[in-house]
PDB file of N, CA and C in Angstrom:
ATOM      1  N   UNK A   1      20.076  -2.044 -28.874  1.00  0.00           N
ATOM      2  CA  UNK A   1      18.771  -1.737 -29.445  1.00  0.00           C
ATOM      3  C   UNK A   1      17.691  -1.675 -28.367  1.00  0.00           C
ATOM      4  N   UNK A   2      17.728  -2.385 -27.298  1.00  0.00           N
ATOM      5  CA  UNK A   2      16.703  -2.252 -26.395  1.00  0.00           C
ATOM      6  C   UNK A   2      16.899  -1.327 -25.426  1.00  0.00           C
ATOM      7  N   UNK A   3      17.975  -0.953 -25.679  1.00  0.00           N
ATOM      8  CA  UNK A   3      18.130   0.525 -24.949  1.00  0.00           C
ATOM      9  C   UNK A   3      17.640   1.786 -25.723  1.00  0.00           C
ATOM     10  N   UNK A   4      17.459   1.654 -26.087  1.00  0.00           N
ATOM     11  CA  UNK A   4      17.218   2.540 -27.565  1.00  0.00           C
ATOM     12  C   UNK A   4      15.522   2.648 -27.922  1.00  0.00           C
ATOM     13  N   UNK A   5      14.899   1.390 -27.335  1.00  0.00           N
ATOM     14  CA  UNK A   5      13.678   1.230 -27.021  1.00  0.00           C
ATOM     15  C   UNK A   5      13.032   1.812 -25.915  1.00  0.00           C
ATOM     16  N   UNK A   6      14.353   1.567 -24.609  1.00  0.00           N
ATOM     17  CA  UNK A   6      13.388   2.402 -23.231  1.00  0.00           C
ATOM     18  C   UNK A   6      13.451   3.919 -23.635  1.00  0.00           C
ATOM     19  N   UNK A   7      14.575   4.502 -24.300  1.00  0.00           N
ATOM     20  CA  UNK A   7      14.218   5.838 -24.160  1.00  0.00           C
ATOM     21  C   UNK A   7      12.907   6.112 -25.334  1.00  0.00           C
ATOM     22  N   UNK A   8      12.542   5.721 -25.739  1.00  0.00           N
ATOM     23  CA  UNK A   8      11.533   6.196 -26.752  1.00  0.00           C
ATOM     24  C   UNK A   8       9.872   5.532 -25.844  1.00  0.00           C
ATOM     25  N   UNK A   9      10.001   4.741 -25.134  1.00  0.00           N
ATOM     26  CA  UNK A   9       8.844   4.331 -23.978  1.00  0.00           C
ATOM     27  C   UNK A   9       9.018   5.571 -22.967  1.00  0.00           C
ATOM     28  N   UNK A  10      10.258   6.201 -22.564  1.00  0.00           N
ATOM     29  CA  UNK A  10      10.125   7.372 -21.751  1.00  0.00           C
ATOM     30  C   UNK A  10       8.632   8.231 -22.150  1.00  0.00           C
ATOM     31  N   UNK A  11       9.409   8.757 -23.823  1.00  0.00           N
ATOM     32  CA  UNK A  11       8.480   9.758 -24.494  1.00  0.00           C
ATOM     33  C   UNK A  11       8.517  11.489 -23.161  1.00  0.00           C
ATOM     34  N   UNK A  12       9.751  11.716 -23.313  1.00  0.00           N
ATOM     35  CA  UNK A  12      10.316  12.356 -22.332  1.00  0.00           C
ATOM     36  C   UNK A  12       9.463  13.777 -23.045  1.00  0.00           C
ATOM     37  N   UNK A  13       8.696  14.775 -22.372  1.00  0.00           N
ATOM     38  CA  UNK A  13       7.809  15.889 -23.255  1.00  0.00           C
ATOM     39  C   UNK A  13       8.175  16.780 -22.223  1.00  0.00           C
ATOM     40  N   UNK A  14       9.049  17.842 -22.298  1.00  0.00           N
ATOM     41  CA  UNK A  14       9.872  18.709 -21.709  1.00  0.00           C
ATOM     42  C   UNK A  14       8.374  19.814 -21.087  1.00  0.00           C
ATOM     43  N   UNK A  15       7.427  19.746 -21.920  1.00  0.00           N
ATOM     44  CA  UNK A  15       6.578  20.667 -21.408  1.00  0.00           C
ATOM     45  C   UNK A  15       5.921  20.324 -20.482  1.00  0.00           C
ATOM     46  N   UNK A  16       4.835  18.920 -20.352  1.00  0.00           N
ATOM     47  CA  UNK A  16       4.798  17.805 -19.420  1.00  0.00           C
ATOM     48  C   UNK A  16       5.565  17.919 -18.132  1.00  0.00           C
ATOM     49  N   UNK A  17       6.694  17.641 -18.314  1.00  0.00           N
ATOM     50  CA  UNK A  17       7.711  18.145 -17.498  1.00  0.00           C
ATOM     51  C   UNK A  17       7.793  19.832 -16.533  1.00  0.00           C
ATOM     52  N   UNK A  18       7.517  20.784 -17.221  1.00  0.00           N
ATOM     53  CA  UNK A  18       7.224  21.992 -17.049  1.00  0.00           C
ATOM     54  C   UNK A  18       6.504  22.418 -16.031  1.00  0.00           C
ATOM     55  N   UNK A  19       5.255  21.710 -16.448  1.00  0.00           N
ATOM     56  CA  UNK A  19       3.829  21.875 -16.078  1.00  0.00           C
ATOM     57  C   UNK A  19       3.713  21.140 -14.607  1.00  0.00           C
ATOM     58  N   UNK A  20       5.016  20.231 -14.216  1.00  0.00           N
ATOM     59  CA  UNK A  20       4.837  19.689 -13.324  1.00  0.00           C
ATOM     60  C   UNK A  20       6.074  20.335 -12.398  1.00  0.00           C
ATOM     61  N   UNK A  21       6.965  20.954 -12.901  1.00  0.00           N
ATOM     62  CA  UNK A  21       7.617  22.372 -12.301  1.00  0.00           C
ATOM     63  C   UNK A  21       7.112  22.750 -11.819  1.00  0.00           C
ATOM     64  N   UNK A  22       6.132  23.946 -12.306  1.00  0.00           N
ATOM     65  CA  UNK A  22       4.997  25.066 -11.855  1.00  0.00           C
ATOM     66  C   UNK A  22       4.235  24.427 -10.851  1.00  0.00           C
ATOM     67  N   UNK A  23       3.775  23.241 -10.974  1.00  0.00           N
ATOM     68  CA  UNK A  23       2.899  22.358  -9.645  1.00  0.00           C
ATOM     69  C   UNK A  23       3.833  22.324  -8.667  1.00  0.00           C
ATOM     70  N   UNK A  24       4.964  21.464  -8.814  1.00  0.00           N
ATOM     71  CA  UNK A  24       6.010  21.454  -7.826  1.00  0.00           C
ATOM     72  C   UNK A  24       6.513  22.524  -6.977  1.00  0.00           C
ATOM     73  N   UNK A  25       6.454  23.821  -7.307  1.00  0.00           N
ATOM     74  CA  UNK A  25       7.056  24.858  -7.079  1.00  0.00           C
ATOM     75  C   UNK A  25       5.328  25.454  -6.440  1.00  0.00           C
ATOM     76  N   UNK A  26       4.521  25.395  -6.099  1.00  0.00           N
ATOM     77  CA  UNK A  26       3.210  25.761  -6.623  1.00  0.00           C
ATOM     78  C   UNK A  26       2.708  27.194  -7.055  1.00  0.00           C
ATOM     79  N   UNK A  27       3.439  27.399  -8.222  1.00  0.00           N
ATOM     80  CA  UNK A  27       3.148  28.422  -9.218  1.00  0.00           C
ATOM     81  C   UNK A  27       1.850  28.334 -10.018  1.00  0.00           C
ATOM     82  N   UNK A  28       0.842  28.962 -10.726  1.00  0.00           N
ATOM     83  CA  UNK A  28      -0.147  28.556 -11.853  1.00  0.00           C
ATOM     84  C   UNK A  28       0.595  29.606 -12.556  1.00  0.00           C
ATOM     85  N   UNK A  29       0.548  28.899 -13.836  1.00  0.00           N
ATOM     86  CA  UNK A  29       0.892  30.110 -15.004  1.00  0.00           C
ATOM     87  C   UNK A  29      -0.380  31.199 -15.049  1.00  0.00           C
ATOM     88  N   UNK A  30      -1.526  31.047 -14.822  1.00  0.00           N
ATOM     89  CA  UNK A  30      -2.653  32.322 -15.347  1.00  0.00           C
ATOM     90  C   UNK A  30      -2.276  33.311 -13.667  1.00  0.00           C
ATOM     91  N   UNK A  31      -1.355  32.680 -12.621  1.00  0.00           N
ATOM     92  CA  UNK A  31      -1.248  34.141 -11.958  1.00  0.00           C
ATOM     93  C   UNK A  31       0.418  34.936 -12.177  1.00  0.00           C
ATOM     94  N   UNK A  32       0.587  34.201 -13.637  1.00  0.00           N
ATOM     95  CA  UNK A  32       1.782  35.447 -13.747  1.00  0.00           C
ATOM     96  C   UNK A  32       1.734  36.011 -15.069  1.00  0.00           C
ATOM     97  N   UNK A  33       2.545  37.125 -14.942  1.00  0.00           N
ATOM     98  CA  UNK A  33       2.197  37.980 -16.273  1.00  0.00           C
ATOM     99  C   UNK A  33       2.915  37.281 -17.765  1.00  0.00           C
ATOM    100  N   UNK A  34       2.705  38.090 -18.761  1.00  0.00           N
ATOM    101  CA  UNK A  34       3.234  37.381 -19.874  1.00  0.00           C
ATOM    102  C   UNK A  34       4.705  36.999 -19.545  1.00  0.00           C
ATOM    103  N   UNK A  35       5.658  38.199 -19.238  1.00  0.00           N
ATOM    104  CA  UNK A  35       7.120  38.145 -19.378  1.00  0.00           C
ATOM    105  C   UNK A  35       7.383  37.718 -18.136  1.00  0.00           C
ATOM    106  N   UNK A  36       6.913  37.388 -17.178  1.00  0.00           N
ATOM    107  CA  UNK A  36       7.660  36.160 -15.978  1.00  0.00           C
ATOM    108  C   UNK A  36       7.173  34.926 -16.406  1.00  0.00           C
ATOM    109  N   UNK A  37       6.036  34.417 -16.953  1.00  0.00           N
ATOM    110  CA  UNK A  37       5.453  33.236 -17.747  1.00  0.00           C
ATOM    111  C   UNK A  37       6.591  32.804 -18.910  1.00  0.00           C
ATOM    112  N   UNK A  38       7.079  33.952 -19.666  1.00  0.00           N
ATOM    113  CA  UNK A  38       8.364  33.691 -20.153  1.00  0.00           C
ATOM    114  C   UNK A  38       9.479  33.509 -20.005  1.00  0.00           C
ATOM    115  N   UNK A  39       9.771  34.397 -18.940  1.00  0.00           N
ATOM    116  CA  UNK A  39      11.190  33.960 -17.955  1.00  0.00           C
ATOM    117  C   UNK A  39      11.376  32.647 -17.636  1.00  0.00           C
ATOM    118  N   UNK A  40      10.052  32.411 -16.788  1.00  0.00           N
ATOM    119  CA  UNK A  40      10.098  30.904 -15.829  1.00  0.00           C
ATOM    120  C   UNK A  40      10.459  29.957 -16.986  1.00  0.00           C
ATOM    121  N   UNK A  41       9.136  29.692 -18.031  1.00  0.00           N
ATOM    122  CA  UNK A  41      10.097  29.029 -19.101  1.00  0.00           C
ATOM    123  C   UNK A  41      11.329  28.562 -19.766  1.00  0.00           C
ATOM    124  N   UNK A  42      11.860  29.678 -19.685  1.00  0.00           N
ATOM    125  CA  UNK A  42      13.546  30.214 -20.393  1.00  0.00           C
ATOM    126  C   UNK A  42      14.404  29.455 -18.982  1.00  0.00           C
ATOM    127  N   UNK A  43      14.231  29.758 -17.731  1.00  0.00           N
ATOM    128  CA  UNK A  43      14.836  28.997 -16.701  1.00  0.00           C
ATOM    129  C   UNK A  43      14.660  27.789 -16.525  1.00  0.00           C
ATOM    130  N   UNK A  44      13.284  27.533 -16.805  1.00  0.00           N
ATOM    131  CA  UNK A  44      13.183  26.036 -16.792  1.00  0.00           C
ATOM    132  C   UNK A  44      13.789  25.121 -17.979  1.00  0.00           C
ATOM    133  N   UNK A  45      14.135  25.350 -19.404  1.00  0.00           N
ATOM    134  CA  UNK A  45      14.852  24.780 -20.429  1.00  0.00           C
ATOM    135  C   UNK A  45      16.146  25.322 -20.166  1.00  0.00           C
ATOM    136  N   UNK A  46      16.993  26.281 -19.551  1.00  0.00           N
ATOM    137  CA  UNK A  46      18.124  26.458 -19.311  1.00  0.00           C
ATOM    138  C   UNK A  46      18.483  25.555 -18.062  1.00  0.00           C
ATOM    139  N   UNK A  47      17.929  25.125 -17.313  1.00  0.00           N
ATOM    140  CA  UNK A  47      18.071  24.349 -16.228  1.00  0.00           C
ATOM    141  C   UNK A  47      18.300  23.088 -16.959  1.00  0.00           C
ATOM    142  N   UNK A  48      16.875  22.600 -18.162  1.00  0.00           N
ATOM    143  CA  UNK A  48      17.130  21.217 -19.000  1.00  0.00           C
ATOM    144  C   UNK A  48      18.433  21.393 -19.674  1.00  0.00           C
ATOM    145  N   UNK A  49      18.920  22.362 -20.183  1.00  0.00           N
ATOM    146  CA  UNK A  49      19.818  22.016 -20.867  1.00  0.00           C
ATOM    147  C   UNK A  49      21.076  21.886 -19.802  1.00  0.00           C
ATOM    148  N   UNK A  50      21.556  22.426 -18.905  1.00  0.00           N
ATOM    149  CA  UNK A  50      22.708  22.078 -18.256  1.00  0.00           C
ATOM    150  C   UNK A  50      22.729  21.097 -17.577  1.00  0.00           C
ATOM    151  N   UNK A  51      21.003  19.989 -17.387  1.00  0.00           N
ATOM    152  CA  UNK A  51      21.117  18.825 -16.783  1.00  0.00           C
ATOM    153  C   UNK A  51      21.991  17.915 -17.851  1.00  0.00           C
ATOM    154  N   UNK A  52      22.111  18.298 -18.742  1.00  0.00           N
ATOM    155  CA  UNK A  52      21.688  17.496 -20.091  1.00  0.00           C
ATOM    156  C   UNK A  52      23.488  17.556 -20.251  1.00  0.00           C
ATOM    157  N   UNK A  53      24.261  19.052 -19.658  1.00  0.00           N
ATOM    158  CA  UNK A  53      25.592  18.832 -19.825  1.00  0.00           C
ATOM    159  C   UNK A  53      26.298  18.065 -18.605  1.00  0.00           C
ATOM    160  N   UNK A  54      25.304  18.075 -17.325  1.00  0.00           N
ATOM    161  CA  UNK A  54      25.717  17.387 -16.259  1.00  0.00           C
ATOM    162  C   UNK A  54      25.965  15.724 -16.748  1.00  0.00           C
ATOM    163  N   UNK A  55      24.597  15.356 -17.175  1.00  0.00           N
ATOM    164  CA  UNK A  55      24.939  14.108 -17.953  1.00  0.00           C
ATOM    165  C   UNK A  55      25.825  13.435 -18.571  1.00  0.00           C
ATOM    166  N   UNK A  56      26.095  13.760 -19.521  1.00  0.00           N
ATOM    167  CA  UNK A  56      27.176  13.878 -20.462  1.00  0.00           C
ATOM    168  C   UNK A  56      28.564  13.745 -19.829  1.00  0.00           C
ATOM    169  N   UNK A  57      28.770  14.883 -18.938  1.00  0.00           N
ATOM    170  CA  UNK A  57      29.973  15.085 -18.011  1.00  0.00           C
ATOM    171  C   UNK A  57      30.486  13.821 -16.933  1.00  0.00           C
ATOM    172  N   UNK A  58      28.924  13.340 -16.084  1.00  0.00           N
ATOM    173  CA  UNK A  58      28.640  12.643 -15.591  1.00  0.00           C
ATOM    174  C   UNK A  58      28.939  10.923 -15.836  1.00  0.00           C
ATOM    175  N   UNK A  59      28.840  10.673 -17.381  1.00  0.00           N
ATOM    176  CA  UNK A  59      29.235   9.978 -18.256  1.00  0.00           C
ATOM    177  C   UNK A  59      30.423   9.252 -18.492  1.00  0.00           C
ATOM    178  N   UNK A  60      31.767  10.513 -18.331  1.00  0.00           N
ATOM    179  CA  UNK A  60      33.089  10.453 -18.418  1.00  0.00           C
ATOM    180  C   UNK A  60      33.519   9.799 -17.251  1.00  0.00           C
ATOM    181  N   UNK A  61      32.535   9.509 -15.799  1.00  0.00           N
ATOM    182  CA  UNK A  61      32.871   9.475 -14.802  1.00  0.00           C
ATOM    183  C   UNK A  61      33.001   7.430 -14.688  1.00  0.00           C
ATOM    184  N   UNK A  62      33.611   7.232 -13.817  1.00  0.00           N
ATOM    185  CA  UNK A  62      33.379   5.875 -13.064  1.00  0.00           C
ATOM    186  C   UNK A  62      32.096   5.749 -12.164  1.00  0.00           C
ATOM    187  N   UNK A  63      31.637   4.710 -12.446  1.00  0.00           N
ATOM    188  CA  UNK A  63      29.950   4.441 -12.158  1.00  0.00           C
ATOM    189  C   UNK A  63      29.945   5.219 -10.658  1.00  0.00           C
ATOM    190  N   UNK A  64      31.067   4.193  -9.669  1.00  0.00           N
ATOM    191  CA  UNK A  64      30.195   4.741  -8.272  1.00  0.00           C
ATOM    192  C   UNK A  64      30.787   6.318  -7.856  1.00  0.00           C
ATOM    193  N   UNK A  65      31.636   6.991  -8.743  1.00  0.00           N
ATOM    194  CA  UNK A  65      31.727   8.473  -8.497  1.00  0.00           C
ATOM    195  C   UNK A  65      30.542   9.398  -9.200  1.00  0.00           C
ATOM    196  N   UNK A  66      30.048   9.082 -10.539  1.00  0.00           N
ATOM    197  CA  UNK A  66      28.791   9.130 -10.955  1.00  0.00           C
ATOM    198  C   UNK A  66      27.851   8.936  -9.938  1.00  0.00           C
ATOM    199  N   UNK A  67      26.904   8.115 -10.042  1.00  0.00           N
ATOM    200  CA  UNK A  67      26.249   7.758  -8.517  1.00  0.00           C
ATOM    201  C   UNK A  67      26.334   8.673  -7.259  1.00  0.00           C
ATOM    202  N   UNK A  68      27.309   8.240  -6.791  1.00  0.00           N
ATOM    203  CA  UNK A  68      27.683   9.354  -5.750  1.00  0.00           C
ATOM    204  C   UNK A  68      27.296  11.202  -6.378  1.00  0.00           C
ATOM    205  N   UNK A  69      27.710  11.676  -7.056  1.00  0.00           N
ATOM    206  CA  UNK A  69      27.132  13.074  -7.434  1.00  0.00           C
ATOM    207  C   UNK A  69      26.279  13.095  -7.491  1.00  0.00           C
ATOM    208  N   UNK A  70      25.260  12.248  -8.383  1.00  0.00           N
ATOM    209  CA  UNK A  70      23.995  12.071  -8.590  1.00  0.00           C
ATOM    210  C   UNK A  70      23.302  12.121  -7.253  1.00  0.00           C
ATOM    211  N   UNK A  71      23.700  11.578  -6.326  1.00  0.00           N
ATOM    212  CA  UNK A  71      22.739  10.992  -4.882  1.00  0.00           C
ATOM    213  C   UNK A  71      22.953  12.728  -4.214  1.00  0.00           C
ATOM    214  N   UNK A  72      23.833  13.275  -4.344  1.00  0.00           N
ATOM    215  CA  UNK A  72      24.098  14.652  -3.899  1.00  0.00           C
ATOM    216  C   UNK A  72      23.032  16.104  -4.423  1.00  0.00           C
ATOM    217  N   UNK A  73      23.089  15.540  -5.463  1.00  0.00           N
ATOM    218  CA  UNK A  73      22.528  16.601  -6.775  1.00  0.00           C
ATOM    219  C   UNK A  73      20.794  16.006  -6.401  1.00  0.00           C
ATOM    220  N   UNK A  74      20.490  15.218  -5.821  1.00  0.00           N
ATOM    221  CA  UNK A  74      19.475  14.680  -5.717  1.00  0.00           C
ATOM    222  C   UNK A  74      18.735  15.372  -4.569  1.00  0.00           C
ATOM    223  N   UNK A  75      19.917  15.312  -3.237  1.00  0.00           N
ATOM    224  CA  UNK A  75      19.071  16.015  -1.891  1.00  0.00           C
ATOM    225  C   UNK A  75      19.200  17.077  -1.703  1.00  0.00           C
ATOM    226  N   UNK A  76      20.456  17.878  -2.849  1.00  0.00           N
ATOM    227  CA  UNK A  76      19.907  18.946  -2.709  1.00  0.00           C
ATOM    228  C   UNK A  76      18.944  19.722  -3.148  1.00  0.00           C
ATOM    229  N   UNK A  77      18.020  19.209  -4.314  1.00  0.00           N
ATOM    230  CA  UNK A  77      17.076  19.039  -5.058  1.00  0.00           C
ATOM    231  C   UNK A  77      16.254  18.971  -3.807  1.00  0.00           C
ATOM    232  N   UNK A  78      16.145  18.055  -3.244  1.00  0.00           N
ATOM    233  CA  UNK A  78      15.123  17.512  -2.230  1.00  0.00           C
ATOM    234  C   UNK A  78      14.580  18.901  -1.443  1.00  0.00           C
ATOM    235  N   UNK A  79      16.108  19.018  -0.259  1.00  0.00           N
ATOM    236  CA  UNK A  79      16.348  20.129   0.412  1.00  0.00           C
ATOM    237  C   UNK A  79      15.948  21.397  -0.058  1.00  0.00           C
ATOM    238  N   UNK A  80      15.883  22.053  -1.121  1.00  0.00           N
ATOM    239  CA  UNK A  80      15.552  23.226  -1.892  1.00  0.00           C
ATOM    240  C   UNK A  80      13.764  22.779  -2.131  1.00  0.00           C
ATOM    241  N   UNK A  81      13.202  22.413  -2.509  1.00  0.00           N
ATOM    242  CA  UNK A  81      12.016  21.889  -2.414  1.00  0.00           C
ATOM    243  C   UNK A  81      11.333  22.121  -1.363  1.00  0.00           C
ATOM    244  N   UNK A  82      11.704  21.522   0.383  1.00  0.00           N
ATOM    245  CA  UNK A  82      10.922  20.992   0.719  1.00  0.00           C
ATOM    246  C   UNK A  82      11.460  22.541   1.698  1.00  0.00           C
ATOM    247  N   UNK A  83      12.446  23.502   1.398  1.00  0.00           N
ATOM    248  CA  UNK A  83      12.024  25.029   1.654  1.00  0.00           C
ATOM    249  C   UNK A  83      11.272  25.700   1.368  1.00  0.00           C
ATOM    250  N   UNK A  84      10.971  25.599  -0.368  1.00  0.00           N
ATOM    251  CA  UNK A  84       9.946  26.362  -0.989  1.00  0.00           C
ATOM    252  C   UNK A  84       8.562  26.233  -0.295  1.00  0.00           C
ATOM    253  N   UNK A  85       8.660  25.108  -0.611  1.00  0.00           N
ATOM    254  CA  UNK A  85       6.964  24.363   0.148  1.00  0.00           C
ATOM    255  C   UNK A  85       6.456  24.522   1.896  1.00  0.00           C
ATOM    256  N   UNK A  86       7.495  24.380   2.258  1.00  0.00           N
ATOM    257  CA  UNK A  86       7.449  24.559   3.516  1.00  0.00           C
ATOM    258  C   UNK A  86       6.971  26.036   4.017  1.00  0.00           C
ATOM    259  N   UNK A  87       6.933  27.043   2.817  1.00  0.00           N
ATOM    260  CA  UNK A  87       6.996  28.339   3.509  1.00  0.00           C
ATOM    261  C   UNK A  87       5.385  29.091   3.015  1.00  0.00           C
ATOM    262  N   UNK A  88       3.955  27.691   2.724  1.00  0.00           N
ATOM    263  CA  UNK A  88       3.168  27.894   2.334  1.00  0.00           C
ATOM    264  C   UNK A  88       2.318  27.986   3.843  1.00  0.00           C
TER     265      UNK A  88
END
């Protein structure tokens, strides 16, 4: 039950989330047109949803082989980032 409590203290708001994509990436939505404003969207919840099967998958795993992917999936996250940004 008190697990069950932190995720609802998350209050996890996928758009929230979004909005801090577009910052991250440093995109503004008012400099793109309607249908890339829609695209980016559609990529950004297709991205949530296959985190969401990584999870799951992730799940089936033994903690420190879990972990271990995770720490991977993490820098390359990092690494991809700190290209984008870097090329401002």
């Amino acid at each position: 039950m008190a697990e069950n409590n932190k995720i609802k203290e998350l209050n996890i708001d996928l758009e929230n989330n979004y909005q801090q994509y577009l910052e991250k990436c440093l995109i503004k939505e008012s400099d793109m047109g309607t249908v890339q404003q829609k695209e980016m969207r559609q990529a950004f919840m297709a991205g949530c949803g296959v985190m969401i099967k990584i999870m799951i998958d992730l799940g089936e795993l033994e903690e420190y082989r879990a972990c271990g992917i995770i720490t991977n999936m993490i820098d390359q996250i990092r690494v991809y980032f700190e290209k984008i940004t870097s090329k401002t």
